[in-house]
Protein backbone atom coordinates (compact mmCIF):
# COMPACT_ATOMS: atom_id res chain seq x y z
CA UNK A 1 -14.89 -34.66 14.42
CA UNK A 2 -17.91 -32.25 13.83
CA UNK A 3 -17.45 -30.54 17.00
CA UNK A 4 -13.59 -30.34 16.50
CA UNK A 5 -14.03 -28.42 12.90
CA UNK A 6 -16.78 -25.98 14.60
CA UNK A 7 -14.28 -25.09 17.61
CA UNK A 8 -11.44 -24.37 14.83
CA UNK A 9 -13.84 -22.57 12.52
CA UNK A 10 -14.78 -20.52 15.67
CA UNK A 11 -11.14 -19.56 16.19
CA UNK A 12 -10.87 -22.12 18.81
CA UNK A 13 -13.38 -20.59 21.23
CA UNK A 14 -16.16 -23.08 23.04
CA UNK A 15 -19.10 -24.03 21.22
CA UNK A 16 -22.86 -23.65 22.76
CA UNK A 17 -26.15 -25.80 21.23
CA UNK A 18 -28.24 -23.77 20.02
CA UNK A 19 -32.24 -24.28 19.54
CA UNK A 20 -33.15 -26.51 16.82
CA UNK A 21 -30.42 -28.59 17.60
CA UNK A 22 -27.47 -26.23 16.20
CA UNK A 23 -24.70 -25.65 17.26
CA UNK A 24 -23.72 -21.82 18.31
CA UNK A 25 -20.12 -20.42 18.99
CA UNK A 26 -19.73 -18.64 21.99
CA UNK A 27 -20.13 -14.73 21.82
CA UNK A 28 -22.64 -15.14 19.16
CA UNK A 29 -26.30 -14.28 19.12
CA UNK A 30 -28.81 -15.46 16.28
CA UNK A 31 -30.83 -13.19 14.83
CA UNK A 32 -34.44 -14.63 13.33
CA UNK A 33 -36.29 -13.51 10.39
CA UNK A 34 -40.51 -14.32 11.27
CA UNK A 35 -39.98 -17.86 8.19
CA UNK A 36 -36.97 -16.21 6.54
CA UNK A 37 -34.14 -17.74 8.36
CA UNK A 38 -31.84 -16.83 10.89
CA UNK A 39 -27.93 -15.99 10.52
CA UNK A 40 -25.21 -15.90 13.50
CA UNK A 41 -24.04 -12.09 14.89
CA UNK A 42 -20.88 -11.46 16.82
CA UNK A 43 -22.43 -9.54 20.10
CA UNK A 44 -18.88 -8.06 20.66
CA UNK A 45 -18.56 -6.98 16.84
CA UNK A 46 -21.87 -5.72 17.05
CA UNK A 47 -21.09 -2.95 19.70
CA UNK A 48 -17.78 -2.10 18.20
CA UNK A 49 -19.16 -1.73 15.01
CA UNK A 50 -22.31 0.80 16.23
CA UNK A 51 -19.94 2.55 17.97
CA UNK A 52 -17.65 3.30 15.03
CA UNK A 53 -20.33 4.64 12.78
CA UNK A 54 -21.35 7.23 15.51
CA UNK A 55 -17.78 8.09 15.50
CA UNK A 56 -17.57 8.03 12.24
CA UNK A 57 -20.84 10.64 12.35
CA UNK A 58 -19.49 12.88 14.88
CA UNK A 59 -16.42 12.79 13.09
CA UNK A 60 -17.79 13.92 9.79
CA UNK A 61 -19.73 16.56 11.41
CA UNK A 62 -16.68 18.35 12.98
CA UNK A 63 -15.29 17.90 9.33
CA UNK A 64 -17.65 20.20 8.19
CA UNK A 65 -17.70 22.61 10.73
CA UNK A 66 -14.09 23.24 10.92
CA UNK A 67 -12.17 25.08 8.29
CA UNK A 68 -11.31 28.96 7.65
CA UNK A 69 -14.43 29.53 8.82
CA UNK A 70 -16.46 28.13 11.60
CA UNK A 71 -19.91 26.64 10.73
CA UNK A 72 -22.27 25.80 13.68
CA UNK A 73 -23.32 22.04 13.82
CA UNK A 74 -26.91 23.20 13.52
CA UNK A 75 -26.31 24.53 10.42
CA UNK A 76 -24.22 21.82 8.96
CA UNK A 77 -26.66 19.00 9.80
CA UNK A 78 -29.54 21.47 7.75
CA UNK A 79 -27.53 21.39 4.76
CA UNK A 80 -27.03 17.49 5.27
CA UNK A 81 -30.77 16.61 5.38
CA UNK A 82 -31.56 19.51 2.34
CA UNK A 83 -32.94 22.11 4.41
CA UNK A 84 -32.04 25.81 3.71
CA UNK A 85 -29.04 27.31 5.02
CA UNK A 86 -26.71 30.51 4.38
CA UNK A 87 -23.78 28.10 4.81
CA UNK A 88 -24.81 25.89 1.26
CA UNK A 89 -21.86 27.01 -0.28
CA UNK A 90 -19.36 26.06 2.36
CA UNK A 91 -20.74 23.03 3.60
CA UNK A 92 -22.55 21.76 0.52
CA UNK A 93 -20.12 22.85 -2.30
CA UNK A 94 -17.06 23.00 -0.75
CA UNK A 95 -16.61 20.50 2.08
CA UNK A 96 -19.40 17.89 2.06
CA UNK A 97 -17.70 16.47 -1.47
CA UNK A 98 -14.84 16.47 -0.40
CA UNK A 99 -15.35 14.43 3.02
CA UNK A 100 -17.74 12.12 1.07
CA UNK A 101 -14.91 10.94 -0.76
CA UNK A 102 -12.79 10.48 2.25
CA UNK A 103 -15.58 8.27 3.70
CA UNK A 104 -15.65 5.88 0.46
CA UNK A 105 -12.21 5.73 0.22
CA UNK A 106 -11.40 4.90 4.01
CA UNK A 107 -14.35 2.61 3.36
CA UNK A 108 -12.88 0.83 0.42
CA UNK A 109 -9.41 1.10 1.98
CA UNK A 110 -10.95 -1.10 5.38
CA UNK A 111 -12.22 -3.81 3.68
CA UNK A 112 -9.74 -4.43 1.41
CA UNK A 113 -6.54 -4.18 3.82
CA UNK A 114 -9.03 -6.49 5.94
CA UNK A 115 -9.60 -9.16 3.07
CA UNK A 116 -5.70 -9.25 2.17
CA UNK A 117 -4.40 -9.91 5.41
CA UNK A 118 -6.99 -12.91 5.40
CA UNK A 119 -5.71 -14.73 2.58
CA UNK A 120 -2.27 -14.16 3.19
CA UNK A 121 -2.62 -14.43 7.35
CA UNK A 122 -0.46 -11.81 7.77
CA UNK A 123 -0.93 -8.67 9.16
CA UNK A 124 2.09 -7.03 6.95
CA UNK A 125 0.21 -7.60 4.18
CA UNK A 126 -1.46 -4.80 2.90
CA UNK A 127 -2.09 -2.85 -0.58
CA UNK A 128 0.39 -0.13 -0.31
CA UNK A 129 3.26 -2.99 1.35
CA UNK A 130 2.71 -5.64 -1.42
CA UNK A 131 2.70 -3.36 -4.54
CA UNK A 132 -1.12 -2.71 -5.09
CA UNK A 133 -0.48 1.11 -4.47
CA UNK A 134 2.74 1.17 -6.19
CA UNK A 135 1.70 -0.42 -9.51
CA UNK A 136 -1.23 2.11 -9.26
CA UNK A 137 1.30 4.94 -9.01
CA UNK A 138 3.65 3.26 -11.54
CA UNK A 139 0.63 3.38 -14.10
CA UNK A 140 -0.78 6.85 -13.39
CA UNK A 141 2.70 8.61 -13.20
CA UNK A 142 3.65 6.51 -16.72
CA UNK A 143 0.14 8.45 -17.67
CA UNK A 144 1.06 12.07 -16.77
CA UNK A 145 4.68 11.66 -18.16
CA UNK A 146 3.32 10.86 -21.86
CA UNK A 147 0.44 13.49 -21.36
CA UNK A 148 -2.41 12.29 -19.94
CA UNK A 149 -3.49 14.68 -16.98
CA UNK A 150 -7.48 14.53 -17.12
CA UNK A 151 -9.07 13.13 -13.92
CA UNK A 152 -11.70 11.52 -15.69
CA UNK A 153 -8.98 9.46 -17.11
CA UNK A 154 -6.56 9.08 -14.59
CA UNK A 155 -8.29 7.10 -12.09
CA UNK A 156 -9.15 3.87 -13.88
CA UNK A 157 -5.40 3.48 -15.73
CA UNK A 158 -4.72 3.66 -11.78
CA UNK A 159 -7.63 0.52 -11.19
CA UNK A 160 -5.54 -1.15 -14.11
CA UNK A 161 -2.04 -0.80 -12.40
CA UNK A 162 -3.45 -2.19 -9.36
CA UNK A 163 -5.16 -5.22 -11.09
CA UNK A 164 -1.80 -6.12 -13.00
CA UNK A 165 0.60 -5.52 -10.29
CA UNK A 166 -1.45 -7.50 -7.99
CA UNK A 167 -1.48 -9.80 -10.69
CA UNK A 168 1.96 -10.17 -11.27
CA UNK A 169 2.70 -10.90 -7.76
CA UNK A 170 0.01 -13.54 -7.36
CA UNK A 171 1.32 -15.12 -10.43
CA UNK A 172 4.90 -15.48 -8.75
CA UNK A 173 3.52 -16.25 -5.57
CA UNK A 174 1.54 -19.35 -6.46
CA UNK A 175 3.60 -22.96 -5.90
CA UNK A 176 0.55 -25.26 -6.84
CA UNK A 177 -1.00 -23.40 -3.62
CA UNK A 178 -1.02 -19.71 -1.72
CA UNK A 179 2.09 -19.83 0.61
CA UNK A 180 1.64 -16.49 2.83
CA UNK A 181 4.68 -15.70 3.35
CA UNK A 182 6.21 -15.92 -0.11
CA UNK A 183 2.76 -13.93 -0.82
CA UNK A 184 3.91 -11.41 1.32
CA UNK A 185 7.83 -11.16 0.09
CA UNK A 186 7.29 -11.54 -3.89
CA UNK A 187 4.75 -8.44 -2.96
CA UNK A 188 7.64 -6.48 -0.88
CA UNK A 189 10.03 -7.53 -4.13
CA UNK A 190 7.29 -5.95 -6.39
CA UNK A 191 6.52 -2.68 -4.53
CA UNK A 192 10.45 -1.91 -4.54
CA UNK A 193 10.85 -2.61 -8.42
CA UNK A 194 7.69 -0.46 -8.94
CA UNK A 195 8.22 2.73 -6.95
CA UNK A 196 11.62 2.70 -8.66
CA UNK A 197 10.31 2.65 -12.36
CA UNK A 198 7.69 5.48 -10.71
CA UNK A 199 10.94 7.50 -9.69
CA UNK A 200 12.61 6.52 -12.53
CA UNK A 201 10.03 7.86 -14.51
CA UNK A 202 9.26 11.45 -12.66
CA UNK A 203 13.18 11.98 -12.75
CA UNK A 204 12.94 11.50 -16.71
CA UNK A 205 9.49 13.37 -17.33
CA UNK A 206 8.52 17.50 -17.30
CA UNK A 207 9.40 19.21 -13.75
CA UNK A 208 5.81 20.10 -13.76
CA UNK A 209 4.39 16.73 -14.45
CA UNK A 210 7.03 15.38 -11.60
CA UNK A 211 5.69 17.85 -9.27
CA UNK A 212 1.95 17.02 -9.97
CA UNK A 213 3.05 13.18 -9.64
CA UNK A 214 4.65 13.59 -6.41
CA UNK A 215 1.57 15.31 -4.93
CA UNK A 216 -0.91 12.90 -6.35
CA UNK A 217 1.67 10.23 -4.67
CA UNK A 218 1.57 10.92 -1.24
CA UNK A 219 -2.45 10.86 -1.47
CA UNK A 220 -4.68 14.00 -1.05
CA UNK A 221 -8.09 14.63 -1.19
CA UNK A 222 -7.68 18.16 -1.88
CA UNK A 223 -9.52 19.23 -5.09
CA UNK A 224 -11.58 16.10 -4.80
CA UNK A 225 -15.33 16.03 -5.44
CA UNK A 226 -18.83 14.93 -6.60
CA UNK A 227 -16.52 13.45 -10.10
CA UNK A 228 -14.83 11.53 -7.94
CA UNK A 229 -17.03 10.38 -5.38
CA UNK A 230 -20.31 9.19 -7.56
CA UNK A 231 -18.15 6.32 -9.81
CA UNK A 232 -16.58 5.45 -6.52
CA UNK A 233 -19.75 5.30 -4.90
CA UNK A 234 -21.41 3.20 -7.41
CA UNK A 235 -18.72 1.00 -7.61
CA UNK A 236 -18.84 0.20 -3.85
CA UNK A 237 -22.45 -0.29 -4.32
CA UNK A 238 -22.26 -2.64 -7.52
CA UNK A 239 -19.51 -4.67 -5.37
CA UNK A 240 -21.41 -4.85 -1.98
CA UNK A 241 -22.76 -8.69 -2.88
CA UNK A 242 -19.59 -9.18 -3.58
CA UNK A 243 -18.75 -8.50 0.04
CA UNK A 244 -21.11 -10.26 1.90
CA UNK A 245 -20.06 -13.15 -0.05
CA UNK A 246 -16.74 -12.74 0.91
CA UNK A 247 -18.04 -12.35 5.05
CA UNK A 248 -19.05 -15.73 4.72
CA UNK A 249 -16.00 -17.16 2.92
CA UNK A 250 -13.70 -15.18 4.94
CA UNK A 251 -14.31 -18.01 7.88
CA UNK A 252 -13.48 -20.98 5.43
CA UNK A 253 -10.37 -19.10 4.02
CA UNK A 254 -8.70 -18.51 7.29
CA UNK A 255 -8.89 -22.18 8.30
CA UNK A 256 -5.89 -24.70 7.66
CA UNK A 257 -5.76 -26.78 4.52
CA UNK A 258 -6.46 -29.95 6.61
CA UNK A 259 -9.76 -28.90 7.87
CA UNK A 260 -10.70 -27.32 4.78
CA UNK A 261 -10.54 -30.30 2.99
CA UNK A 262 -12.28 -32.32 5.46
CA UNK A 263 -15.27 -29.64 4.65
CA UNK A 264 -15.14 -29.90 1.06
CA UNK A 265 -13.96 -26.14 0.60
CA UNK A 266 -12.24 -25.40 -2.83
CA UNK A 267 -9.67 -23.13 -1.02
CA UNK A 268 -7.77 -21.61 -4.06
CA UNK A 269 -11.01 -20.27 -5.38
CA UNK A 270 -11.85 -18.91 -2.16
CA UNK A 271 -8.64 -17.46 -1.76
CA UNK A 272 -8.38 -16.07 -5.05
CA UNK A 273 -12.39 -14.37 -5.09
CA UNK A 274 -11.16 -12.72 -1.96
CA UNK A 275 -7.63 -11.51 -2.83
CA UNK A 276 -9.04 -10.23 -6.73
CA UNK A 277 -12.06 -8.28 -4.35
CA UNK A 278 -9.28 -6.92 -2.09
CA UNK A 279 -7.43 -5.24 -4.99
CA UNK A 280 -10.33 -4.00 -6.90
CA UNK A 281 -11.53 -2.23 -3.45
CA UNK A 282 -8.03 -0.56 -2.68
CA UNK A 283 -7.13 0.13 -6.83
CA UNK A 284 -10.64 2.21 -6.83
CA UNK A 285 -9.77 3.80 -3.69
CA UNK A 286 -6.09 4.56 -4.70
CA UNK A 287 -7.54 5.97 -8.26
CA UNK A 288 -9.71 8.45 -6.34
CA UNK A 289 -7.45 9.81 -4.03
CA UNK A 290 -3.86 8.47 -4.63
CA UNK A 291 -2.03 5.85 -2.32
CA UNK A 292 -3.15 7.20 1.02
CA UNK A 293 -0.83 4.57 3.04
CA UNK A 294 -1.46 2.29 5.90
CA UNK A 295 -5.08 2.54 5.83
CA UNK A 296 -5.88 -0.65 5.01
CA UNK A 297 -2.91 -1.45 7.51
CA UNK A 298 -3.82 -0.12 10.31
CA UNK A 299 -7.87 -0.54 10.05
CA UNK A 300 -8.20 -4.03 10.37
CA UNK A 301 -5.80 -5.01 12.73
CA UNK A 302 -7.06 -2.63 15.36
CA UNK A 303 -10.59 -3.72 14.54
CA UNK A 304 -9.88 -6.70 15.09
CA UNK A 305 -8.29 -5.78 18.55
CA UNK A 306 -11.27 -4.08 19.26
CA UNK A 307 -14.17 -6.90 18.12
CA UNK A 308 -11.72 -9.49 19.32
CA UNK A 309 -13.09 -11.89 16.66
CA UNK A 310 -11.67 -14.80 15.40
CA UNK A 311 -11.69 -13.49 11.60
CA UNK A 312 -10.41 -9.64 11.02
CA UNK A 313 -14.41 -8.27 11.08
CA UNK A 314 -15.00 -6.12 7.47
CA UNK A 315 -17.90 -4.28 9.16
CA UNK A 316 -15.66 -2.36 11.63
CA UNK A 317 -12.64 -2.48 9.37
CA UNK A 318 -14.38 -0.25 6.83
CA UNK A 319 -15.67 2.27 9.62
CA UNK A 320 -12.58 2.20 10.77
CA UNK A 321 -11.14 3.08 7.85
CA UNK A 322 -13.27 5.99 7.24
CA UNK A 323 -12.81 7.29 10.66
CA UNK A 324 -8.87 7.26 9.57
CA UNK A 325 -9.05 8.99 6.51
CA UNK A 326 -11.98 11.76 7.27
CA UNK A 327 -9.91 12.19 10.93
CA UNK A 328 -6.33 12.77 9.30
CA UNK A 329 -7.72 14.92 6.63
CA UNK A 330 -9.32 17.07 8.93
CA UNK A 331 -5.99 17.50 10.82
CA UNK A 332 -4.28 17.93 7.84
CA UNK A 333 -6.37 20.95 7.22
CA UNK A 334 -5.62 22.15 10.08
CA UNK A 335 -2.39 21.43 11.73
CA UNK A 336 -0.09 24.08 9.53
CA UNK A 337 -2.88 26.39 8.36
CA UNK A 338 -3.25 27.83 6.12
CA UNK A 339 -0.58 25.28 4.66
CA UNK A 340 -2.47 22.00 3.72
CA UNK A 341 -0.68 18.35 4.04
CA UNK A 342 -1.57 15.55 2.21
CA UNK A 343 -3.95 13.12 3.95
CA UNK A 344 -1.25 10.61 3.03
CA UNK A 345 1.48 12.50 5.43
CA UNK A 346 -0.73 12.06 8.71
CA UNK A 347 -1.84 8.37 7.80
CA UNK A 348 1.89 7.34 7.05
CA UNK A 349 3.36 9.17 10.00
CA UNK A 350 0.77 6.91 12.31
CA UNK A 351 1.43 3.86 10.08
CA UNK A 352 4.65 3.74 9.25
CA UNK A 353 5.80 3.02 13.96
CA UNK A 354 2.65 0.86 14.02
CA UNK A 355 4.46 -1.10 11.10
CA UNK A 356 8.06 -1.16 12.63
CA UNK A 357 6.21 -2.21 16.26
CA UNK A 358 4.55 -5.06 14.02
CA UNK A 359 7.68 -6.41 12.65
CA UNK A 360 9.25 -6.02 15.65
CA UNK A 361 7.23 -8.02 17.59
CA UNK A 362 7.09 -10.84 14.63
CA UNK A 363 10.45 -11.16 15.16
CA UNK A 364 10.03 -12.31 18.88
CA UNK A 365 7.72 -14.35 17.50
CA UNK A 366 5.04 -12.88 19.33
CA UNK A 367 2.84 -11.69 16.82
CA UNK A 368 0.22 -14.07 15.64
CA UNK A 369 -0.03 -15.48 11.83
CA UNK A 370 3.08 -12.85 10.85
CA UNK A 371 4.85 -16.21 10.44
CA UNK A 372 3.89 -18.33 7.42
């Protein structure tokens, strides 16, 4: 029995002992602290994960090179570390703020995409395809119709329309348990009603506040700086316990109720601690740059392709999501200049096929945990 809930725990793969008379699933390594301990480390999702942060680097340093004008890496990795440099300006006041935020919201945008579709065990279910986004953009567009245009403002009545919608749909979705795929339809149902009170509203309010909505709406990082980045950037750092808690009870939530009660694991509360984390994380990161879509889509499901872990791996999900965000912006820049697109355009023009192959391939039934 014992051996049977390890195997399933593992994602079904074979179980090795381990010294001390463990017991260690395959593909894992233990790391030791000298009397502190030792904890369990993917080797796969190990490598993937080092690998995405020195794309993410080399990423972020051809951000900041690249723009009207050219800036040597040299000189760009001087103003990084504080050393003097005629490009300060450029890099330092212009474009380093700018990507930083990129970083915290692909970041943010990662993990929570990654902690949704583990509740829910569905990879359809996201933040900006279950309503998160939308009740964010229902809020803040309600906010610049009545007035209410200062970005010191804006961003946490967008938090608060994230909470509520996700909220409302968990409230609907819950049947004395978490079904995933009502989860998953009561969101669709939600994010429909939403965007059409936000259009709704925009057709009703100023053409100049409808024009600003629609911009803010499609998610854009342009005008974006240090105000946004540093409550973002605490906030990530206040929640980061809250994250490695939810690493560890990310395994327990993905198993079936059977086995979980065999183990003694209060699955609701789980569930819940993981799902209210998930929309926090992509309510913060919608507030700071809008509802940059299929981020949190796209990140952990090729993350997890790429770690081929049992559990969708938070680690590389939030790299990954960084890479996405600093990587479309750049092109965004770029692509029609000097005409700049919202990062939004790029990410939803890669999302939005990667969604329609998904579905597709849930309907052949091929696609595993898109079925409830």
């Amino acid at each position: 029995m014992g051996e049977t809930v390890v195997r399933e725990a593992a994602g079904g793969r074979g179980i090795r002992p381990a010294e001390g008379g463990g017991i260690r699933p395959a593909g894992y390594g233990i790391v030791r602290f000298a009397g502190r301990g030792s904890f369990l480390v993917h080797r796969r999702a190990g490598v993937v994960a080092c690998g995405l942060a020195a794309v993410l680097a080399a990423v972020c340093v051809a951000y900041l090179c690249t723009g009207e004008s050219f800036v040597a890496p040299g000189e760009v990795l001087k103003v990084v570390f504080g050393q003097p440099s005629p490009d300060e300006l450029v890099v330092g006041t212009l474009r380093l703020p700018r990507m930083t935020v990129g970083v915290l919201v692909g970041l943010a945008f990662g993990v929570a995409g990654a902690l949704i579709q583990t509740v829910a065990r569905n990879p359809l279910a996201s933040p900006d395809i279950i309503g998160i986004s939308q009740g964010a953009s229902a809020v803040t567009v309600a906010a610049l119709t009545f007035g209410i245009t200062s970005y010191t403002v804006l961003p946490y009545l967008s938090v608060a329309g994230g909470i509520l919608a996700a909220a409302l749909v968990y409230v609907f979705a819950w049947r004395g348990g978490l079904h995933a795929g009502r989860f998953v339809l009561i969101g669709l149902g939600c994010a429909i009603a939403l965007r059409s009170v936000t259009t709704l509203l925009m057709t009703k309010g100023d053409y100049l506040v409808a024009q600003q909505a629609q911009i803010w709406m499609t998610g854009s990082l342009n005008g974006r700086g240090w105000e946004e980045a540093a409550p973002l950037a605490w906030t990530l750092l206040a929640l980061t316990p809250a994250v490695l808690w939810a690493a560890r009870a990310q395994r327990t939530a993905s198993l079936d109720d059977d086995t979980a009660t065999a183990l003694g694991v209060r699955l609701g509360r789980v569930r819940l601690g993981l799902v209210a984390l998930g929309v926090v994380l992509a309510s913060v990161a919608t507030g700071a740059a809008g509802p940059v879509d299929f981020v949190a889509l796209l990140a952990p499901q090729i993350a997890r392709r790429l770690t081929r872990t049992a559990q969708l791996p938070l680690r590389s999900s939030a790299l990954l999501g960084a890479v996405i965000v600093v990587l479309a912006d750049l092109l965004a820049r770029r692509l029609l200049s000097p005409t700049e697109l919202p990062v939004g355009v790029l990410t939803a023009a890669v999302g939005a096929p990667y969604l329609i192959w998904l579905i597709v391939r849930s309907r052949t039934g091929r696609t595993e945990g898109v079925k409830a």
